[in-house]
PDB file of N, CA and C in Angstrom:
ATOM      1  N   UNK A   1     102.356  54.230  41.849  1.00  0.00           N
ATOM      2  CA  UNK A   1     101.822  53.106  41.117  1.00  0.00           C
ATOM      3  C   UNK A   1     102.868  52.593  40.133  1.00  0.00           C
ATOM      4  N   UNK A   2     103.295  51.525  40.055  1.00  0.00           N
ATOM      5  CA  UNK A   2     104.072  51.357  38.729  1.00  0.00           C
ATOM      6  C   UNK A   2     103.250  49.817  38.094  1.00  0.00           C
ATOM      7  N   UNK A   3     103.589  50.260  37.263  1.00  0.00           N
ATOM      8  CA  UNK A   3     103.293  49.421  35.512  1.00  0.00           C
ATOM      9  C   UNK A   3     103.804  48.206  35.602  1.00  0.00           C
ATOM     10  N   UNK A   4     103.281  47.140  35.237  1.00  0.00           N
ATOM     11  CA  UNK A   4     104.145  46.022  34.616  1.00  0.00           C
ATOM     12  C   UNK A   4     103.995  45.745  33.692  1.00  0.00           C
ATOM     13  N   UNK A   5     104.812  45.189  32.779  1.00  0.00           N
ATOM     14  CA  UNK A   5     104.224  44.022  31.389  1.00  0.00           C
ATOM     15  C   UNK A   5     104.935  43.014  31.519  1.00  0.00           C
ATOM     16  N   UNK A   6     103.936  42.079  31.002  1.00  0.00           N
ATOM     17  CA  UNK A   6     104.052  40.912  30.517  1.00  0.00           C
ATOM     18  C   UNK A   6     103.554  39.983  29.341  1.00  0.00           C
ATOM     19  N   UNK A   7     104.157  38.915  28.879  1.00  0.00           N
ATOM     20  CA  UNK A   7     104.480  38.851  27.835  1.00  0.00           C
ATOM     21  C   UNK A   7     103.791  37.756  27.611  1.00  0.00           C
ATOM     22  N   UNK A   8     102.699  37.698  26.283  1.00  0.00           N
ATOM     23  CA  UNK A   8     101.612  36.540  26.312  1.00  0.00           C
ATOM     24  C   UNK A   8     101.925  35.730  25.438  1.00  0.00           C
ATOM     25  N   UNK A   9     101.273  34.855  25.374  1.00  0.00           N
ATOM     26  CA  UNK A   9     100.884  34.092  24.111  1.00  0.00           C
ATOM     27  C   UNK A   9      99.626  33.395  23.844  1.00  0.00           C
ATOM     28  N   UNK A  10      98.986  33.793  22.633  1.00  0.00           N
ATOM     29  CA  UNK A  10      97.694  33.480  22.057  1.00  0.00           C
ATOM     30  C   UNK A  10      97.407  32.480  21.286  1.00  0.00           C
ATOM     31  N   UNK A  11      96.893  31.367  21.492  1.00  0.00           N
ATOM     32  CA  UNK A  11      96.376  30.599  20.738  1.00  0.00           C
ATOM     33  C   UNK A  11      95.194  30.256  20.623  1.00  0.00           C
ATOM     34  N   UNK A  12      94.321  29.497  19.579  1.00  0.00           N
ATOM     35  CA  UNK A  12      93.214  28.882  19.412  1.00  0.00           C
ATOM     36  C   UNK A  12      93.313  27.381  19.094  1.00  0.00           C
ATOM     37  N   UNK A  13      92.302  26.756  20.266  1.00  0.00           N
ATOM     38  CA  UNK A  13      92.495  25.305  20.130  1.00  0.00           C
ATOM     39  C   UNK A  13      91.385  24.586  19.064  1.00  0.00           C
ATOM     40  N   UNK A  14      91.133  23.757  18.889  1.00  0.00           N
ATOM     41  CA  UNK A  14      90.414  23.348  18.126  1.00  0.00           C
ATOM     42  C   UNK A  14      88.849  23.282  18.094  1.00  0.00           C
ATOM     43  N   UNK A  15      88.083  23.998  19.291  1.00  0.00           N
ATOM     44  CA  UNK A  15      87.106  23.980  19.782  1.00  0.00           C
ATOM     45  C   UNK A  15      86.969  25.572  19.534  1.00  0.00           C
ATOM     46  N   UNK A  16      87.558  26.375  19.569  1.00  0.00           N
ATOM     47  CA  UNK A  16      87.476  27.608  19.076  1.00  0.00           C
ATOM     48  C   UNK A  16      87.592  28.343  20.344  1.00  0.00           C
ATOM     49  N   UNK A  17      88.331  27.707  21.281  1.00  0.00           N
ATOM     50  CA  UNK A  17      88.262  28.737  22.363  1.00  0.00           C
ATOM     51  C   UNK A  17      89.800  29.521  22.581  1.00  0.00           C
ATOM     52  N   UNK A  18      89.908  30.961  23.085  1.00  0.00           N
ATOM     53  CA  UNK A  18      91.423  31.155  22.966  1.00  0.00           C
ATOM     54  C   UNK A  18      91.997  31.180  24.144  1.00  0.00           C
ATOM     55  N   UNK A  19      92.949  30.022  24.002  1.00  0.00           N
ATOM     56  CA  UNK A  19      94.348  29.909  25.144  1.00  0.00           C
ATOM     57  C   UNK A  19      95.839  30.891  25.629  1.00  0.00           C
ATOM     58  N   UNK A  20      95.405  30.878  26.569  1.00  0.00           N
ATOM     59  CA  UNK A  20      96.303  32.564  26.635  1.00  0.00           C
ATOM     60  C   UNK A  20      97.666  31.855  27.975  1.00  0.00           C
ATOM     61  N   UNK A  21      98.675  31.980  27.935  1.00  0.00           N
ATOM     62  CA  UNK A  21      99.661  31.741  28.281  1.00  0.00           C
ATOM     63  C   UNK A  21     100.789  32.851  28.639  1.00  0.00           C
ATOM     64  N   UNK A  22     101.223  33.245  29.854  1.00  0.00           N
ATOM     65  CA  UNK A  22     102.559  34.211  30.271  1.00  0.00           C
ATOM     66  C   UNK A  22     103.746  33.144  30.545  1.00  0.00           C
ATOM     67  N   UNK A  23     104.953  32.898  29.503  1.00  0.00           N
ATOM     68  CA  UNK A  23     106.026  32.090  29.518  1.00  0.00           C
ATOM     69  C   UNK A  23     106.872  32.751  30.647  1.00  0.00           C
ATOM     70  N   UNK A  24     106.537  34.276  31.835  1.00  0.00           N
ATOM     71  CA  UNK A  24     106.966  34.021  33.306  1.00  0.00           C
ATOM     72  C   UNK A  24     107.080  33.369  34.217  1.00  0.00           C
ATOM     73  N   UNK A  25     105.997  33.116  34.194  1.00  0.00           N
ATOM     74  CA  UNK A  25     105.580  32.055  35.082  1.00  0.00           C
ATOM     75  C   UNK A  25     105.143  30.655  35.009  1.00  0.00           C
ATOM     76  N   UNK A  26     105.653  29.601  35.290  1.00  0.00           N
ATOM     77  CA  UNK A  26     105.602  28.289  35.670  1.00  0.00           C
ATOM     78  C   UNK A  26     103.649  27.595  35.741  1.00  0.00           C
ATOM     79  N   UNK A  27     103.017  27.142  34.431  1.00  0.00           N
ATOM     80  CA  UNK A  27     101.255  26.766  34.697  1.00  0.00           C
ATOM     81  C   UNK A  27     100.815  27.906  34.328  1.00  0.00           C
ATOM     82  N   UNK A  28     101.310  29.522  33.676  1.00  0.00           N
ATOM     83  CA  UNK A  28     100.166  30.481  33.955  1.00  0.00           C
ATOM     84  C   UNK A  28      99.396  30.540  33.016  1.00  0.00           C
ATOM     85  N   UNK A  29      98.311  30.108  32.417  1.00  0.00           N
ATOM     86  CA  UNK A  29      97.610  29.894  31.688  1.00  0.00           C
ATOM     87  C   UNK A  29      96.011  29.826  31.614  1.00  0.00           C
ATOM     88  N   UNK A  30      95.451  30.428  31.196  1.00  0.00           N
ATOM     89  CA  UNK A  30      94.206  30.511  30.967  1.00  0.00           C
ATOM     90  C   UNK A  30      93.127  30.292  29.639  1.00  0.00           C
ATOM     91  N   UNK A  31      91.865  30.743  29.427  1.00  0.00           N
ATOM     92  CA  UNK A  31      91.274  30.633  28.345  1.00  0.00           C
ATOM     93  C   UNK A  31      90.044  31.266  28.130  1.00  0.00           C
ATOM     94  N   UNK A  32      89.278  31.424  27.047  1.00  0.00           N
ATOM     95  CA  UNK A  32      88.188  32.529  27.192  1.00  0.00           C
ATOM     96  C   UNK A  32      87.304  32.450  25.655  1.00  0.00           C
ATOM     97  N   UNK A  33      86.562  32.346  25.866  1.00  0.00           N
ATOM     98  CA  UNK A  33      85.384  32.296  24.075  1.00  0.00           C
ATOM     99  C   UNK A  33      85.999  33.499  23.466  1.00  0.00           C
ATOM    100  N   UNK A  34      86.332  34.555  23.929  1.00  0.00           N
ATOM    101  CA  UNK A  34      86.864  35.755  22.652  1.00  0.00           C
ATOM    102  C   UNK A  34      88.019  36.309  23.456  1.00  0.00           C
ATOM    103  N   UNK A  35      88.584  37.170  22.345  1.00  0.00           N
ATOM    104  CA  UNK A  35      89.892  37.175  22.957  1.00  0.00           C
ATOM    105  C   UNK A  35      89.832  38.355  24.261  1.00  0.00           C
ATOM    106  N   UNK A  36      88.853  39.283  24.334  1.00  0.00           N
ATOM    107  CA  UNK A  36      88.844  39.855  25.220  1.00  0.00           C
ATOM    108  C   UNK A  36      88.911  39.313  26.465  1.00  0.00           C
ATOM    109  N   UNK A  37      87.925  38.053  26.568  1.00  0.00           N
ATOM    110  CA  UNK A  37      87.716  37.300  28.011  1.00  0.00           C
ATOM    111  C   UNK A  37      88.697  36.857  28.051  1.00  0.00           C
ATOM    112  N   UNK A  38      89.856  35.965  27.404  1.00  0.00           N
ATOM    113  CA  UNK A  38      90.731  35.052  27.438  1.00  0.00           C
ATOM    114  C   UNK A  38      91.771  36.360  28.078  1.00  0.00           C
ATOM    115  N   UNK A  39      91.812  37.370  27.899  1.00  0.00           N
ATOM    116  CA  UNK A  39      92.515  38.691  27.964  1.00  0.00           C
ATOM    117  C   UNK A  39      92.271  38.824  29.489  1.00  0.00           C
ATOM    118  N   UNK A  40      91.505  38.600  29.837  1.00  0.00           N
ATOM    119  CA  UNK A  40      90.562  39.279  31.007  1.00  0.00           C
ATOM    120  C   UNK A  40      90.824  38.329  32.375  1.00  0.00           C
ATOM    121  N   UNK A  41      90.860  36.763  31.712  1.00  0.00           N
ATOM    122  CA  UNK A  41      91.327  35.832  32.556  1.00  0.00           C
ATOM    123  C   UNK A  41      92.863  35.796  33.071  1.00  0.00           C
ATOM    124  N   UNK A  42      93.870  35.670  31.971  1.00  0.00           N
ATOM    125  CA  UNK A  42      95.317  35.681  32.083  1.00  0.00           C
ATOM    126  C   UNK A  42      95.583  36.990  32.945  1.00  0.00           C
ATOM    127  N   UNK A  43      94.527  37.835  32.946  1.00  0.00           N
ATOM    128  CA  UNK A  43      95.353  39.195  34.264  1.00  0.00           C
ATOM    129  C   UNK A  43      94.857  38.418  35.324  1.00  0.00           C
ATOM    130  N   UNK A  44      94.198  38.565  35.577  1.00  0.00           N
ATOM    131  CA  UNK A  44      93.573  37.522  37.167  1.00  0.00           C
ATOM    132  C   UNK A  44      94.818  36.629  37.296  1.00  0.00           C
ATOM    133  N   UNK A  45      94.895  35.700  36.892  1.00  0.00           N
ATOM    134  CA  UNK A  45      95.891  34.395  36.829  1.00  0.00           C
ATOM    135  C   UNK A  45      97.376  35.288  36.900  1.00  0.00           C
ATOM    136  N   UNK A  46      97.807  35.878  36.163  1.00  0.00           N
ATOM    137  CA  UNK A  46      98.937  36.737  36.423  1.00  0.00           C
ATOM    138  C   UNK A  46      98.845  37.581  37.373  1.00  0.00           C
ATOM    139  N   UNK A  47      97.965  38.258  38.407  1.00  0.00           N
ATOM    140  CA  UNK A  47      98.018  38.911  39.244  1.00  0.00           C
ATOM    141  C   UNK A  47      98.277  38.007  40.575  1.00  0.00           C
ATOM    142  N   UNK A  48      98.017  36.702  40.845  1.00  0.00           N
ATOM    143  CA  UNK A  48      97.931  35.982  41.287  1.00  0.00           C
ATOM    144  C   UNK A  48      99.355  35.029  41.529  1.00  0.00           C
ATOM    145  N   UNK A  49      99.707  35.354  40.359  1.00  0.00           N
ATOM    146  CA  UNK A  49     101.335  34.984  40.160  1.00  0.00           C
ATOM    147  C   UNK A  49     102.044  35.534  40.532  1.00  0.00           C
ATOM    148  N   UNK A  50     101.835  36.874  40.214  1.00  0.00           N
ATOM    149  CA  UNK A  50     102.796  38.090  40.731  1.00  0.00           C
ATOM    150  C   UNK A  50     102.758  38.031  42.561  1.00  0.00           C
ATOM    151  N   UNK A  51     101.657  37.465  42.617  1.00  0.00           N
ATOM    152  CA  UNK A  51     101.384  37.517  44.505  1.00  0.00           C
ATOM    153  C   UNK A  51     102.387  36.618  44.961  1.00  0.00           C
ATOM    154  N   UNK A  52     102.455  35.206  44.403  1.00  0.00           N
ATOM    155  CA  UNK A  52     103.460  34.197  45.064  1.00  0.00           C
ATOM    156  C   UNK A  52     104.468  34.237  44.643  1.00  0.00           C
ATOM    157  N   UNK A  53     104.872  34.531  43.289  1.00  0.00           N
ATOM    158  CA  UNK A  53     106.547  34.633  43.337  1.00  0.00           C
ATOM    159  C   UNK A  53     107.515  35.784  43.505  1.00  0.00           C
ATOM    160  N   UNK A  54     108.457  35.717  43.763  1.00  0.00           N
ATOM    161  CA  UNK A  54     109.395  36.553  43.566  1.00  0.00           C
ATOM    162  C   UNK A  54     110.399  36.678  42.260  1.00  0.00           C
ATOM    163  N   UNK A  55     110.753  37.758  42.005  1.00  0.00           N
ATOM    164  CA  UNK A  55     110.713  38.543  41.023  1.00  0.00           C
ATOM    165  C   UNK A  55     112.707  37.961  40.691  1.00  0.00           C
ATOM    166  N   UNK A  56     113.294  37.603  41.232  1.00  0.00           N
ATOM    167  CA  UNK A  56     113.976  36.439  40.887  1.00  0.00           C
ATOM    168  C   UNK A  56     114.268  35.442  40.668  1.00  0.00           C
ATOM    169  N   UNK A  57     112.680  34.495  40.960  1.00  0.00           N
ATOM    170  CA  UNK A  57     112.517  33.117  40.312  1.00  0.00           C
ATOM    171  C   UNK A  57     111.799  33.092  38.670  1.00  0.00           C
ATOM    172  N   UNK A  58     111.355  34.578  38.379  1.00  0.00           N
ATOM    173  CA  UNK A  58     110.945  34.049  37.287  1.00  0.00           C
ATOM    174  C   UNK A  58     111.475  33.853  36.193  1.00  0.00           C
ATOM    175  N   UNK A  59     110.774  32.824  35.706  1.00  0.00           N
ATOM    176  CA  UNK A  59     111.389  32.499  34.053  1.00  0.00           C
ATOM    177  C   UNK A  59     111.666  33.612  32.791  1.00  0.00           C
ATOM    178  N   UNK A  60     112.602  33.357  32.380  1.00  0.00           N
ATOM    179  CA  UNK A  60     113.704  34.694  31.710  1.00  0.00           C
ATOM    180  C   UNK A  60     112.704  34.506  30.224  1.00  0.00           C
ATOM    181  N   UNK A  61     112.300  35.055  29.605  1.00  0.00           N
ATOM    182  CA  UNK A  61     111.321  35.185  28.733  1.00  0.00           C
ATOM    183  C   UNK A  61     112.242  36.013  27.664  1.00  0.00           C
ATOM    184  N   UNK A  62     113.282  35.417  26.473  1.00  0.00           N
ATOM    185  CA  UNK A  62     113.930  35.197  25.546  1.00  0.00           C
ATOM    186  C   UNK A  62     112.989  36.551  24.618  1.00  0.00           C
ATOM    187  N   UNK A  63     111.983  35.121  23.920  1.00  0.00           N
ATOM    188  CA  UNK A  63     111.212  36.356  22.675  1.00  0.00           C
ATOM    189  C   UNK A  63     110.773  35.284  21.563  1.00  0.00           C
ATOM    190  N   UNK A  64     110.074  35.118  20.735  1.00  0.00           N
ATOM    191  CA  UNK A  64     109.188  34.434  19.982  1.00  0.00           C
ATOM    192  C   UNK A  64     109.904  34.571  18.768  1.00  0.00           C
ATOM    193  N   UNK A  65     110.184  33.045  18.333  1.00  0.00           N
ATOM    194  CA  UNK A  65     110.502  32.967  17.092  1.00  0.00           C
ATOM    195  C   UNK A  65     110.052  31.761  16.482  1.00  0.00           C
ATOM    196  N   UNK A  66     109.924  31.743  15.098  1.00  0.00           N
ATOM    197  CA  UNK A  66     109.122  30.949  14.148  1.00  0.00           C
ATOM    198  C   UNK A  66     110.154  29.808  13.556  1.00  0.00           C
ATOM    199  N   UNK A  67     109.891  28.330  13.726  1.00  0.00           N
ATOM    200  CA  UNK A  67     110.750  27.184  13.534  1.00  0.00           C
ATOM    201  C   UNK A  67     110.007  26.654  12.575  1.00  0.00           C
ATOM    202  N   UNK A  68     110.797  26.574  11.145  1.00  0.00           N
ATOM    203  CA  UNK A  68     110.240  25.842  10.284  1.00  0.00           C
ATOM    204  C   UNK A  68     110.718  24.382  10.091  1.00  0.00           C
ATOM    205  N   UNK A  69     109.558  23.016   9.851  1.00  0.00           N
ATOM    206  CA  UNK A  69     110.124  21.894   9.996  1.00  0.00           C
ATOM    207  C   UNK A  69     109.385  21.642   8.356  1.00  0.00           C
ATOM    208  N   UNK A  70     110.153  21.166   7.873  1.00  0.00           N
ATOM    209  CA  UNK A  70     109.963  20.186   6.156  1.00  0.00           C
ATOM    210  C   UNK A  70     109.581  18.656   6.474  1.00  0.00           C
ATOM    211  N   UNK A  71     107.793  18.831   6.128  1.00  0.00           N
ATOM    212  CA  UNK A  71     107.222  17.369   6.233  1.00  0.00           C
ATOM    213  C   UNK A  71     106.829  16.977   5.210  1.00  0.00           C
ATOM    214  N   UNK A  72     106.813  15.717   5.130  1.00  0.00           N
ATOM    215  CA  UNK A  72     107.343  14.653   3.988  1.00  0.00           C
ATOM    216  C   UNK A  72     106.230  13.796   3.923  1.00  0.00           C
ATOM    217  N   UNK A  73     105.515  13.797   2.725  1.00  0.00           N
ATOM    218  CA  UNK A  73     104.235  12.620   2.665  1.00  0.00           C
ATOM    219  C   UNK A  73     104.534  11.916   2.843  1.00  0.00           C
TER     220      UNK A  73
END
């Protein structure tokens, strides 16, 4: 059996639902009323990903960093 990880990203849109995103893959994105479901969806959707691509097209996933912009009344 081997393991994978992959690498998410969590947000909440303005409706209160949470948007869950793997920057591997190209659309992989999902969503869910709590974060468990939103959790629960993005494996489905990523398992699904993992089915059609190959493991040299995917997108090189860097690492998360915070950009501050100075806005001006």
């Amino acid at each position: 059996m081997q393991r994978l990880h992959f690498p998410i990203i969590i947000e909440i849109d303005e409706d209160g639902y949470y948007i869950v995103s793997c920057p591997l893959f190209k659309g992989c994105h999902s969503y869910g009323e709590t974060i468990d479901s939103a959790l629960e969806n993005i494996k489905e959707v990523i398992e699904m990903c993992v089915e059609e691509t190959k493991i040299e097209e995917l997108n090189k996933f860097i690492g998360f960093r915070e950009l501050e912009l100075v806005q001006y009344a």
